[in-house]
N, C-alpha and C. Protein backbone atom coordinates (compact mmCIF):
# COMPACT_ATOMS: atom_id res chain seq x y z
N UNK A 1 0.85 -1.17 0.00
CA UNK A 1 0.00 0.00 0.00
C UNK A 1 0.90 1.24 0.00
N UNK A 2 0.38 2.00 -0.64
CA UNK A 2 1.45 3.33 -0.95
C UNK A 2 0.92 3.85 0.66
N UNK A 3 1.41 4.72 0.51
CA UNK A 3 1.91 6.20 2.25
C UNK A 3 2.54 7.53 1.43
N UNK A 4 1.66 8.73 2.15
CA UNK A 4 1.91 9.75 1.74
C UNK A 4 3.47 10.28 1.93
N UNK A 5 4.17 10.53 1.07
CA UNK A 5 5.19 10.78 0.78
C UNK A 5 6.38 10.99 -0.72
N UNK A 6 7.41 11.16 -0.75
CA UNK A 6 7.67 11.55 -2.40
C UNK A 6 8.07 10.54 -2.92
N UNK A 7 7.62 10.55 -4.21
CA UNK A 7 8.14 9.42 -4.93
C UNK A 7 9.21 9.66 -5.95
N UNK A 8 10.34 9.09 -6.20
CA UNK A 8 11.44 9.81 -7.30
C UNK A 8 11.51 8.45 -8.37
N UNK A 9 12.44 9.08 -9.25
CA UNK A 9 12.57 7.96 -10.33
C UNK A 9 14.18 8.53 -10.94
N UNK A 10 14.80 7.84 -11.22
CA UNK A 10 16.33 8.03 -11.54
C UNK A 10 16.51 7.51 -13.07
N UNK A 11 17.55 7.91 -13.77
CA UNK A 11 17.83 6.86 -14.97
C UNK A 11 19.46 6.13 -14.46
N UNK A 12 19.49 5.09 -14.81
CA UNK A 12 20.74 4.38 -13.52
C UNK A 12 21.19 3.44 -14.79
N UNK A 13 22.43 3.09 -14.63
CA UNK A 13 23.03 1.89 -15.14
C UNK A 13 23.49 0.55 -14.15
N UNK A 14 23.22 -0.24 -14.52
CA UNK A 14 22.95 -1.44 -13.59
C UNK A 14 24.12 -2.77 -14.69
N UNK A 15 25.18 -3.03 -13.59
CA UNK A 15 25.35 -4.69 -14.79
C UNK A 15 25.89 -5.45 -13.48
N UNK A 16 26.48 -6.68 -13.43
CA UNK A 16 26.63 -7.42 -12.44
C UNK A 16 28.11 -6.95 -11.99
N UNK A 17 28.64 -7.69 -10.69
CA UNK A 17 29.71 -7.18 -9.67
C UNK A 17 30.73 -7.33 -10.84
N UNK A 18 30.67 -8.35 -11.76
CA UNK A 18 32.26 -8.14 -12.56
C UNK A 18 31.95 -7.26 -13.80
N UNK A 19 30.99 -6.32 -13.98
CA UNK A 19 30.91 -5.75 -14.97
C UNK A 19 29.89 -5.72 -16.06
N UNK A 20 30.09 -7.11 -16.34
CA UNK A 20 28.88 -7.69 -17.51
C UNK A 20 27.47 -7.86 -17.19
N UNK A 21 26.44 -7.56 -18.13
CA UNK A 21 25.11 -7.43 -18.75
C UNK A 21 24.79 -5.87 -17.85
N UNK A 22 25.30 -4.66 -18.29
CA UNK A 22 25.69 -3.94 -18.60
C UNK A 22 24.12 -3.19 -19.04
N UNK A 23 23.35 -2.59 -18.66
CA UNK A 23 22.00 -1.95 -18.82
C UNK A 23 21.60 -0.76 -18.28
N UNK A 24 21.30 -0.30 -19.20
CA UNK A 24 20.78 1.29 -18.47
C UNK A 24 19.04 0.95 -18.43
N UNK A 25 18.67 1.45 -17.53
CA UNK A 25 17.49 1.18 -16.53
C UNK A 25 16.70 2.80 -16.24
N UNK A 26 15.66 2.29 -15.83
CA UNK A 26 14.41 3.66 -14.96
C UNK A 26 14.75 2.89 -13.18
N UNK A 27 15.15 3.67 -12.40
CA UNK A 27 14.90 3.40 -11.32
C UNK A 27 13.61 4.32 -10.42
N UNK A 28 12.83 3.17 -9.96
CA UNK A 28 11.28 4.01 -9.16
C UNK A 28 11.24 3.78 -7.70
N UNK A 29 11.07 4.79 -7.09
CA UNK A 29 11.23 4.52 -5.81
C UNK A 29 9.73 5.26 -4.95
N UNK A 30 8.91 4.85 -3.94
CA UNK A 30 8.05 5.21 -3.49
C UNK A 30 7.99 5.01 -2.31
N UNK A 31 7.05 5.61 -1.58
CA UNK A 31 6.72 5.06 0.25
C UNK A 31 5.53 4.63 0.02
N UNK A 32 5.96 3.18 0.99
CA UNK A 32 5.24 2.25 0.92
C UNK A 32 4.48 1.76 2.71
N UNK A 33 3.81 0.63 2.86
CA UNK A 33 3.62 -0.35 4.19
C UNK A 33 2.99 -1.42 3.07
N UNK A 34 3.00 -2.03 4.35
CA UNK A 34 2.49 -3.60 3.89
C UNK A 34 1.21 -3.50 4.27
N UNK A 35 0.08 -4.22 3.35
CA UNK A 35 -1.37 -4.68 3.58
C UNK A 35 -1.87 -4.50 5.41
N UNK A 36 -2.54 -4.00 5.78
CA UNK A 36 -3.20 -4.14 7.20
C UNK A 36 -1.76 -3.80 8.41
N UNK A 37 -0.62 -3.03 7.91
CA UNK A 37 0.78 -2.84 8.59
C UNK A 37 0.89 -1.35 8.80
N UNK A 38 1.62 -1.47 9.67
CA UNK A 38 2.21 -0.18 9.99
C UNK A 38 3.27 0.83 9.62
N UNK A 39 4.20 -0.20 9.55
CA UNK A 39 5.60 0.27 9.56
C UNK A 39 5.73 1.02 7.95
N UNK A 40 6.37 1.63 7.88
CA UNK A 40 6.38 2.30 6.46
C UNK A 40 7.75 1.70 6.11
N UNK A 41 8.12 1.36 4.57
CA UNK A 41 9.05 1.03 4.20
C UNK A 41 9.20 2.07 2.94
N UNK A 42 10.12 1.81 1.86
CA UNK A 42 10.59 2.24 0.65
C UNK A 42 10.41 0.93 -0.67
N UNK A 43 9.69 1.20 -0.88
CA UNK A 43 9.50 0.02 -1.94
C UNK A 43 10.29 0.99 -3.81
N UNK A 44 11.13 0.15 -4.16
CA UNK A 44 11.89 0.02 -5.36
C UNK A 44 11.77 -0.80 -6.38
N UNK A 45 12.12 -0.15 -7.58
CA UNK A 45 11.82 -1.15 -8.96
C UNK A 45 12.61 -0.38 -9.64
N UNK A 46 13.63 -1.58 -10.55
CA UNK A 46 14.53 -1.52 -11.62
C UNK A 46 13.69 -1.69 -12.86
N UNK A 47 13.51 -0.89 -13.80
CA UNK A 47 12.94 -1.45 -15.12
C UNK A 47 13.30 -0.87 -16.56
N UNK A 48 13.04 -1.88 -16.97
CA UNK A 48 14.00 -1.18 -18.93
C UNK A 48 13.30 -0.18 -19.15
N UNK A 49 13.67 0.91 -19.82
CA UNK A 49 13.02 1.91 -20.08
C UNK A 49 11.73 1.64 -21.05
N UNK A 50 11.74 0.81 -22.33
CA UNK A 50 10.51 0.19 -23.05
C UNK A 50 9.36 -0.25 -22.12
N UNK A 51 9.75 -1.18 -20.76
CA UNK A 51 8.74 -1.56 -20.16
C UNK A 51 8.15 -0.39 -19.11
N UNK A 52 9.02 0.62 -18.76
CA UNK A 52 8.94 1.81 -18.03
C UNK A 52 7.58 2.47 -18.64
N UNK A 53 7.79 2.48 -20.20
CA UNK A 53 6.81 3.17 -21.33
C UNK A 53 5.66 2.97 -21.07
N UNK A 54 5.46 1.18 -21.28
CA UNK A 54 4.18 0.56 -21.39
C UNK A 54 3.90 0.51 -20.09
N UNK A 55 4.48 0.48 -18.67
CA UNK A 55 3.67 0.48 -17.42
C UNK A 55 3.00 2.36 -17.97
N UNK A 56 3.94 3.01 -17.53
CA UNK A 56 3.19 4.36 -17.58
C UNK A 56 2.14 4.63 -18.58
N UNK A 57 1.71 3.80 -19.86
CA UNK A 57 0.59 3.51 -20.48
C UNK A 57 -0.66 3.05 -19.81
N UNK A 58 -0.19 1.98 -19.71
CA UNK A 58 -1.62 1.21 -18.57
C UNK A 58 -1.84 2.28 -17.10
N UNK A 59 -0.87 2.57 -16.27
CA UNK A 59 -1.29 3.23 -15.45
C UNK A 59 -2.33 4.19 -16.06
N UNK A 60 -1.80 5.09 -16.96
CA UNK A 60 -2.42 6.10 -17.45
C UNK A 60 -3.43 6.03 -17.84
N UNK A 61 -3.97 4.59 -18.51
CA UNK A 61 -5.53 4.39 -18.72
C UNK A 61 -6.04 3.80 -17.74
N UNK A 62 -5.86 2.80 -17.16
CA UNK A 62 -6.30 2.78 -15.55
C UNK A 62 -6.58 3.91 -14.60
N UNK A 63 -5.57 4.47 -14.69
CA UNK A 63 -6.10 5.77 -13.64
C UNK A 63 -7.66 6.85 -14.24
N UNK A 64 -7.29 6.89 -15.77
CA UNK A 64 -8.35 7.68 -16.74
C UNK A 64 -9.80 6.73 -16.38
N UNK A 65 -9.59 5.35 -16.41
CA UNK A 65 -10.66 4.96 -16.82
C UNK A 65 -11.59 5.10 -15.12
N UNK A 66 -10.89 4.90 -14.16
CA UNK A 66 -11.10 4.89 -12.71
C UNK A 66 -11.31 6.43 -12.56
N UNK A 67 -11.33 7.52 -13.32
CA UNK A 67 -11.26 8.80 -13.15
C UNK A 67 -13.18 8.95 -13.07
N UNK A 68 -13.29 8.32 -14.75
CA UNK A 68 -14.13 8.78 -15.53
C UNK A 68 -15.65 7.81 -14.72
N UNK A 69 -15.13 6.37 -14.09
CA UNK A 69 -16.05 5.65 -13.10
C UNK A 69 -16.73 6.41 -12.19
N UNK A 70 -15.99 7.04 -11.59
CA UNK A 70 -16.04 7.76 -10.38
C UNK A 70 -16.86 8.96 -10.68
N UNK A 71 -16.87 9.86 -11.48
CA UNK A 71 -17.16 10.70 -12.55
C UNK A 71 -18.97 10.16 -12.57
N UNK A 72 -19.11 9.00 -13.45
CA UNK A 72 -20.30 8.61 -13.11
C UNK A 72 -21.00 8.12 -12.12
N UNK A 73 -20.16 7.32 -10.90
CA UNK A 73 -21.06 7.25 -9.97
C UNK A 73 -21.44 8.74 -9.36
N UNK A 74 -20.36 9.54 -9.48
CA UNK A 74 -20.91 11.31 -8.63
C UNK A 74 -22.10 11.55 -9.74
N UNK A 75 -22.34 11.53 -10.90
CA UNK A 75 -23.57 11.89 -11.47
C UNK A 75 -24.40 11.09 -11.25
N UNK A 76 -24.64 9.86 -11.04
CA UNK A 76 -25.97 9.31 -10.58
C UNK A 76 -26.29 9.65 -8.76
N UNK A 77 -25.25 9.84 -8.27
CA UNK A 77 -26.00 10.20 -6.90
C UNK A 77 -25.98 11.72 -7.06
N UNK A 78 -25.77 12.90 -7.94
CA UNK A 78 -26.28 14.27 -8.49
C UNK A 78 -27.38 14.53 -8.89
N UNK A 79 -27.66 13.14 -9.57
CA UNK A 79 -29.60 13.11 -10.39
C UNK A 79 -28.96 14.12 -11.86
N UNK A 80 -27.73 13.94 -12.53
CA UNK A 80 -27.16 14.73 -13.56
C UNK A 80 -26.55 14.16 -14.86
């Protein structure tokens, strides 16, 4: 579960301790807790920039389409 606080995002290069597979990356970082928890943590994600694209796609219509839901339930309890 997200927690109010900032969320950042980095562009990072990432490859293993001797060097190789060598990738430049989106790094996302947010404040987080766990389900029915307290404690607040930092929850992180490494991702290729292509898949970076297509999450921020779907979010973007997910969030639109959950916009526009909401949108209509406030007009049926408006009588509008």
């Amino acid at each position: 579960m997200t927690v109010p606080g900032d969320y950042q995002a980095a562009a990072v290069e990432a490859m293993r301790y001797d060097g190789s597979d060598w990738q430049r990356m989106i790094a996302l970082e947010w404040p987080a807790r766990r389900n029915h928890g307290k404690e607040h943590a930092v929850l992180r994600l490494m991702i290729s920039p292509g898949d970076a694209l297509g999450l921020a796609e779907v979010l973007t219509h997910t969030a639109m389409w959950l916009k526009a839901a909401a949108e209509v339930e406030r007009r049926k309890f408006d009588g509008n």
